[in-house]
PDB file of N, CA and C in Angstrom:
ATOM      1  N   UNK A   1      36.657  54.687-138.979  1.00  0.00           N
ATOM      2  CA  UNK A   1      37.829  54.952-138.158  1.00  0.00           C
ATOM      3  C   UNK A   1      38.990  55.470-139.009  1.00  0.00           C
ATOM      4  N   UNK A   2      39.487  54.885-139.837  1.00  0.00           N
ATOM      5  CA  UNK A   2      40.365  55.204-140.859  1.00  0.00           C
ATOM      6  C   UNK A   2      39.974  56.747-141.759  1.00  0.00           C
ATOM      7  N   UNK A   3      38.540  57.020-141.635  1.00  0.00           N
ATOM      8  CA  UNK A   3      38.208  58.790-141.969  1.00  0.00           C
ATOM      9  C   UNK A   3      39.093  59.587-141.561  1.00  0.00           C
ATOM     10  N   UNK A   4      38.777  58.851-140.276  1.00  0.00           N
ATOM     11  CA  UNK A   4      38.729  60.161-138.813  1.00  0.00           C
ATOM     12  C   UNK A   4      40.536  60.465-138.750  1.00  0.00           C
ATOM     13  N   UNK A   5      41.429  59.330-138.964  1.00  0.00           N
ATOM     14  CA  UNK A   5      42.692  59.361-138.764  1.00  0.00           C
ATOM     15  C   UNK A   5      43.169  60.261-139.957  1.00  0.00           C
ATOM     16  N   UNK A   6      42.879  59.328-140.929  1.00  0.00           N
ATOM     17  CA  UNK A   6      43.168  60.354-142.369  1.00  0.00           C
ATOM     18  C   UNK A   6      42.839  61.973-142.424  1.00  0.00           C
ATOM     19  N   UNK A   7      41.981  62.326-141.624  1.00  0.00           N
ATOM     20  CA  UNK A   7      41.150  63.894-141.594  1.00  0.00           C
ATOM     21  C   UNK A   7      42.365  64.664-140.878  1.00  0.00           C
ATOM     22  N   UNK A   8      43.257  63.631-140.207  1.00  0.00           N
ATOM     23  CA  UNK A   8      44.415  64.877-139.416  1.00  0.00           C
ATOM     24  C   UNK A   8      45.308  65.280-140.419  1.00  0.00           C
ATOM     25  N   UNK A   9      45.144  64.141-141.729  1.00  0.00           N
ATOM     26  CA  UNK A   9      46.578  64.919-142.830  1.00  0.00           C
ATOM     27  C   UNK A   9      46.090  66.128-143.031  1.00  0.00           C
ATOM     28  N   UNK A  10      47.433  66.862-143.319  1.00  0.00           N
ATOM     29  CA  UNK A  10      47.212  68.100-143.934  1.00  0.00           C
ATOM     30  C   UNK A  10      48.170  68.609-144.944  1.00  0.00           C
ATOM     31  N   UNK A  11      48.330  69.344-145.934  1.00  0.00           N
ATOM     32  CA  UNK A  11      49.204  69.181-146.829  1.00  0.00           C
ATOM     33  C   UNK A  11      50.611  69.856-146.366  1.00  0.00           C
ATOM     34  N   UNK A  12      51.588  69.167-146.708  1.00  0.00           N
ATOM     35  CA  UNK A  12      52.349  68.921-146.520  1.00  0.00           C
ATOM     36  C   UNK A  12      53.467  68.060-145.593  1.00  0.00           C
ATOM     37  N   UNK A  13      52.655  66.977-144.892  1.00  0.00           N
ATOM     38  CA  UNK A  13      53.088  66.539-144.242  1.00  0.00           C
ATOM     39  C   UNK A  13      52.999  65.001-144.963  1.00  0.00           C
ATOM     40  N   UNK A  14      54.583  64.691-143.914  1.00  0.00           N
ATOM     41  CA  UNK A  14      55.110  63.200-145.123  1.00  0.00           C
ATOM     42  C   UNK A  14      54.120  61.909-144.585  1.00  0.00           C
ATOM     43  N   UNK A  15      53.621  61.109-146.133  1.00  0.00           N
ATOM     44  CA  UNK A  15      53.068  59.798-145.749  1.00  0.00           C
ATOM     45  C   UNK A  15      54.284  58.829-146.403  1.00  0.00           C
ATOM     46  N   UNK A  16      53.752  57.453-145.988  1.00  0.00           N
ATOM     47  CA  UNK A  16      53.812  56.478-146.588  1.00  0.00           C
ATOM     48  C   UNK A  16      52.759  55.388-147.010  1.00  0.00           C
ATOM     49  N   UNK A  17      52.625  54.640-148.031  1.00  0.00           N
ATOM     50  CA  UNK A  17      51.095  53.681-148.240  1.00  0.00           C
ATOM     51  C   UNK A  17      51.740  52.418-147.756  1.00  0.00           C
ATOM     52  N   UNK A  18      50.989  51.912-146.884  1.00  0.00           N
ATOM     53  CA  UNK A  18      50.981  50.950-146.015  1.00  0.00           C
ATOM     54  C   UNK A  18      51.135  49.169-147.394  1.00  0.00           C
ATOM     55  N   UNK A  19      50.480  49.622-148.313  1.00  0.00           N
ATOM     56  CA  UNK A  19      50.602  48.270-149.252  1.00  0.00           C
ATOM     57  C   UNK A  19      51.521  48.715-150.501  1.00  0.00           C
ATOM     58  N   UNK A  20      51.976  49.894-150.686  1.00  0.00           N
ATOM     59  CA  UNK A  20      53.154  50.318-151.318  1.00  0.00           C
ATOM     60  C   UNK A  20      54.211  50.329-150.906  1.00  0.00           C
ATOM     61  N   UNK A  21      54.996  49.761-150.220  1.00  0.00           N
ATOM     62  CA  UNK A  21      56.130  50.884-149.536  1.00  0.00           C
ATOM     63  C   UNK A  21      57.562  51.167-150.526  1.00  0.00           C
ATOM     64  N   UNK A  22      57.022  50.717-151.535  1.00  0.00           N
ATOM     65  CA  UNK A  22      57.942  50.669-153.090  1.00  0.00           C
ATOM     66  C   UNK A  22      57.939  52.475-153.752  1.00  0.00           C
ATOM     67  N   UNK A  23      56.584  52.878-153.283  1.00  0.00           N
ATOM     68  CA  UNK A  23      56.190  54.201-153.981  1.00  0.00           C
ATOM     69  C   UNK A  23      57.270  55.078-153.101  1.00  0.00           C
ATOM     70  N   UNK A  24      57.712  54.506-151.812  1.00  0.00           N
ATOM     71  CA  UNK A  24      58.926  55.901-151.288  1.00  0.00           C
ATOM     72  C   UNK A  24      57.957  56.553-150.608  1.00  0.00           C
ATOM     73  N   UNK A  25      58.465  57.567-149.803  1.00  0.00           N
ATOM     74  CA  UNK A  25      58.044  58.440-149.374  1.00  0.00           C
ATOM     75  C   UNK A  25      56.944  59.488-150.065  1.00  0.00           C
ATOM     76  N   UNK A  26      56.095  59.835-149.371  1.00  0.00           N
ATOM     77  CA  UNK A  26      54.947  61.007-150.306  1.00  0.00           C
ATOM     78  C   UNK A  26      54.703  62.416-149.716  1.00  0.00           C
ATOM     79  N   UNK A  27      54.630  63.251-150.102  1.00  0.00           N
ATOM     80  CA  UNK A  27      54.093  64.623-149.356  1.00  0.00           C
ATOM     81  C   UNK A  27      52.778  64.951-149.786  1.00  0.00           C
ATOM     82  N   UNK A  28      51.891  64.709-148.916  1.00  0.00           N
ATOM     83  CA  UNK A  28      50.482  65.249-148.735  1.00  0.00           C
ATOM     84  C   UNK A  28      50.262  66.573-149.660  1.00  0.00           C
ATOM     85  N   UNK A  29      49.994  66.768-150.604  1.00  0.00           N
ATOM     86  CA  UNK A  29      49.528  67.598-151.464  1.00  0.00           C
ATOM     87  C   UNK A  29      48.050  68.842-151.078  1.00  0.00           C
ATOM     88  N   UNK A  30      47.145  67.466-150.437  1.00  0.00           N
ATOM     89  CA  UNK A  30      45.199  68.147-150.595  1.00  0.00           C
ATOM     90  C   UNK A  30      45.213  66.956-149.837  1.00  0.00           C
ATOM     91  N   UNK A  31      43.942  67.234-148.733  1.00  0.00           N
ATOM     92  CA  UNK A  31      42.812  66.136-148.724  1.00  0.00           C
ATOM     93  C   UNK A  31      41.626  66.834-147.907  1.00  0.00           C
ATOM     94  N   UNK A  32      40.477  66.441-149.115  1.00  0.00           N
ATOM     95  CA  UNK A  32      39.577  67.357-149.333  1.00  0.00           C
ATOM     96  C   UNK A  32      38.246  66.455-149.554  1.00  0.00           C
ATOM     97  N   UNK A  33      37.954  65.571-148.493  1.00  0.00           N
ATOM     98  CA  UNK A  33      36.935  65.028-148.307  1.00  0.00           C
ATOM     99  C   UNK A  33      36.871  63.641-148.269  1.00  0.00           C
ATOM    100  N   UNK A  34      38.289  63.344-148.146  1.00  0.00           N
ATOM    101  CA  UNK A  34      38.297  62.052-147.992  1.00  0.00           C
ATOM    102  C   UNK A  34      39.426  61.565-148.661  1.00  0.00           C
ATOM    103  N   UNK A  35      39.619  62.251-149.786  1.00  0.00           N
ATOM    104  CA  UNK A  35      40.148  62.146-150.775  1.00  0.00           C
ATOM    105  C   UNK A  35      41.328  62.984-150.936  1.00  0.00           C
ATOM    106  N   UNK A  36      42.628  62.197-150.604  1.00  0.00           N
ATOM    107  CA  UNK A  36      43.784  62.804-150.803  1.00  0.00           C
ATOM    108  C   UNK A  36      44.531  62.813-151.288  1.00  0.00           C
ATOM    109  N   UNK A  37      45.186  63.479-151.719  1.00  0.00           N
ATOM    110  CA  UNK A  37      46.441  63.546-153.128  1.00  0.00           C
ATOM    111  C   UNK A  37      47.665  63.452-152.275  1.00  0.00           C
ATOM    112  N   UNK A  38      48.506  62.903-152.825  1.00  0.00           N
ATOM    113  CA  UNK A  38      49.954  62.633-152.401  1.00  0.00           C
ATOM    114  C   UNK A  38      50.536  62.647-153.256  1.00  0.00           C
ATOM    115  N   UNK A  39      52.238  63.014-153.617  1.00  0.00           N
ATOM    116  CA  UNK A  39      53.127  63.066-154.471  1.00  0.00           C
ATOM    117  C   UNK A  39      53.872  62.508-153.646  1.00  0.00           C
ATOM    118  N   UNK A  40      54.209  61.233-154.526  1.00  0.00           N
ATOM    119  CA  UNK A  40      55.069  59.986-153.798  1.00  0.00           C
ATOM    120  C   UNK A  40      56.670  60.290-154.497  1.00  0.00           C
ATOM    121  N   UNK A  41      57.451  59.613-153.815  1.00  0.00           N
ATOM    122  CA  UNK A  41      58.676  59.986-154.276  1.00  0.00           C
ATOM    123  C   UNK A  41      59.089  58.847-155.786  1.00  0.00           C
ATOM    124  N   UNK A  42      58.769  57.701-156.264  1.00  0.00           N
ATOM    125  CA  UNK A  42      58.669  56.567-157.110  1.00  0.00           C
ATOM    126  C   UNK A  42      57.399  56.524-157.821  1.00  0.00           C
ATOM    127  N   UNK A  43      56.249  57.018-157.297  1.00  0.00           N
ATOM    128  CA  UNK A  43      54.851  56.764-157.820  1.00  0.00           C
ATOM    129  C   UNK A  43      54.320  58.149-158.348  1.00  0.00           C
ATOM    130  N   UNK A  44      54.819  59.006-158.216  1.00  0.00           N
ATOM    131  CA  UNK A  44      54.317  60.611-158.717  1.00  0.00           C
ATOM    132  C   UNK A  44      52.841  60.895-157.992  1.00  0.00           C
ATOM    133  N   UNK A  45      52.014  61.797-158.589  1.00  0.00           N
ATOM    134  CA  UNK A  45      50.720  62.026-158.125  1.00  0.00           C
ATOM    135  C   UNK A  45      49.821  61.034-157.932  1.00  0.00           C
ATOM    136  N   UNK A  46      49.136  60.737-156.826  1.00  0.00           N
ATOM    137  CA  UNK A  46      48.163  59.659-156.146  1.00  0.00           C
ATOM    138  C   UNK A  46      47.358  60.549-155.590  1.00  0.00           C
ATOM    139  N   UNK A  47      46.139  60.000-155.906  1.00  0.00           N
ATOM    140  CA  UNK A  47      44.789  60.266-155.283  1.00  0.00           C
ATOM    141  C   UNK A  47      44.507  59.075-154.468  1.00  0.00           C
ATOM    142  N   UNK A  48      43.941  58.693-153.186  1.00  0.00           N
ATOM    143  CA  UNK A  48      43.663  58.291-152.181  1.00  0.00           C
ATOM    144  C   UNK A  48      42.660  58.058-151.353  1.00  0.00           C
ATOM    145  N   UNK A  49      41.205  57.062-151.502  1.00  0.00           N
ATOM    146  CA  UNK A  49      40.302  57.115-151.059  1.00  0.00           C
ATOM    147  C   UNK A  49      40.462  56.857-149.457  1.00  0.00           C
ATOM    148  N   UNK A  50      40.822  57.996-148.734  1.00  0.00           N
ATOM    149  CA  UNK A  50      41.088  57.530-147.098  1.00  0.00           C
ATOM    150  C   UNK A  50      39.951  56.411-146.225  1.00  0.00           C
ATOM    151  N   UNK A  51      38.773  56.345-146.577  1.00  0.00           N
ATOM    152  CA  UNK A  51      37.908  55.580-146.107  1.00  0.00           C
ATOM    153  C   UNK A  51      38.468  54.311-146.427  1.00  0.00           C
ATOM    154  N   UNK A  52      39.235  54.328-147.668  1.00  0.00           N
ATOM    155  CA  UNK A  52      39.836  52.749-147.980  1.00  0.00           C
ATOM    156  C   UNK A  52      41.278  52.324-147.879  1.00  0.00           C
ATOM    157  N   UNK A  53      41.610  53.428-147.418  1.00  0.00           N
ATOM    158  CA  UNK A  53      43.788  53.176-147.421  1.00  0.00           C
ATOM    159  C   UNK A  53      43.439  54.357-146.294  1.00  0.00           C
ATOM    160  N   UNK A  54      44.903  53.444-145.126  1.00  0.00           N
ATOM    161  CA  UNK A  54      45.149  54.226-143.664  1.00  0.00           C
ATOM    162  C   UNK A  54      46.575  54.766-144.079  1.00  0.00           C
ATOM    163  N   UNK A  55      46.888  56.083-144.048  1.00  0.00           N
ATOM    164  CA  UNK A  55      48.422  56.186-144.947  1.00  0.00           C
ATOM    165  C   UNK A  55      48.990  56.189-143.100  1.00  0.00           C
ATOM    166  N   UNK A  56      50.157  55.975-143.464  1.00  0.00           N
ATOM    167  CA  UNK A  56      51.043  56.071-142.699  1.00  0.00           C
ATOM    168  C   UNK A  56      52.158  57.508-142.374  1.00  0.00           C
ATOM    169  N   UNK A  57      52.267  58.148-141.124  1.00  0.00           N
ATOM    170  CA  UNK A  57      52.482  59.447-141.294  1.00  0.00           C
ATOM    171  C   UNK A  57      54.056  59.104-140.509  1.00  0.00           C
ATOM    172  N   UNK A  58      54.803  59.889-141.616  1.00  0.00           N
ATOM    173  CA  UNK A  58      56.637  59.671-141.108  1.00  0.00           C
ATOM    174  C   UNK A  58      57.155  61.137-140.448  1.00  0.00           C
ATOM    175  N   UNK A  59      57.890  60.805-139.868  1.00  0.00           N
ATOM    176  CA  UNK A  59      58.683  61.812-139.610  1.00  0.00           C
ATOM    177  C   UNK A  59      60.258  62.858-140.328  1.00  0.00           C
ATOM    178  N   UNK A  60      60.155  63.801-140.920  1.00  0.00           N
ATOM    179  CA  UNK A  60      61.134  64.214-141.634  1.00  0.00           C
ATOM    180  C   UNK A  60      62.669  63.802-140.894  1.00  0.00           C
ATOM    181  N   UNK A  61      63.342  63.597-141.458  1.00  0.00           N
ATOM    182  CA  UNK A  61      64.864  63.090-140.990  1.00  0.00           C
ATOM    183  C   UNK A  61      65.305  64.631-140.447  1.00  0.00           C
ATOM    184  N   UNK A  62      65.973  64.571-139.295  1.00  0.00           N
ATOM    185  CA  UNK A  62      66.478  66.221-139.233  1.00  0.00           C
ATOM    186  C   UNK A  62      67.827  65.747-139.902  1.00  0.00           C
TER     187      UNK A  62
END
């Protein structure tokens, strides 16, 4: 279930990690089989096994 949700990121759109929320905000970089890269705003580049972390998808502030 958590694949299937993760399969809608697409790069550039903002996450957050549900057991981080220290890392700040992230922008979806790649995710390319499961496996997604994020550049967090506190944590820098993250790779992301989506089968095992549900990221959380924010909305940009207008």
């Amino acid at each position: 279930m958590m694949e299937e949700l993760n399969s809608l990121l697409e790069p550039g759109m903002l996450v957050t990690h549900p057991d981080a929320p220290d890392w700040g905000l992230g922008q979806v970089q790649s995710n390319i089989n499961g496996k997604i890269t994020v550049n967090f705003e506190h944590q820098g580049k993250v790779t992301i096994n989506g089968a095992q972390v549900l990221l959380t998808i924010e909305q940009r502030a207008e």
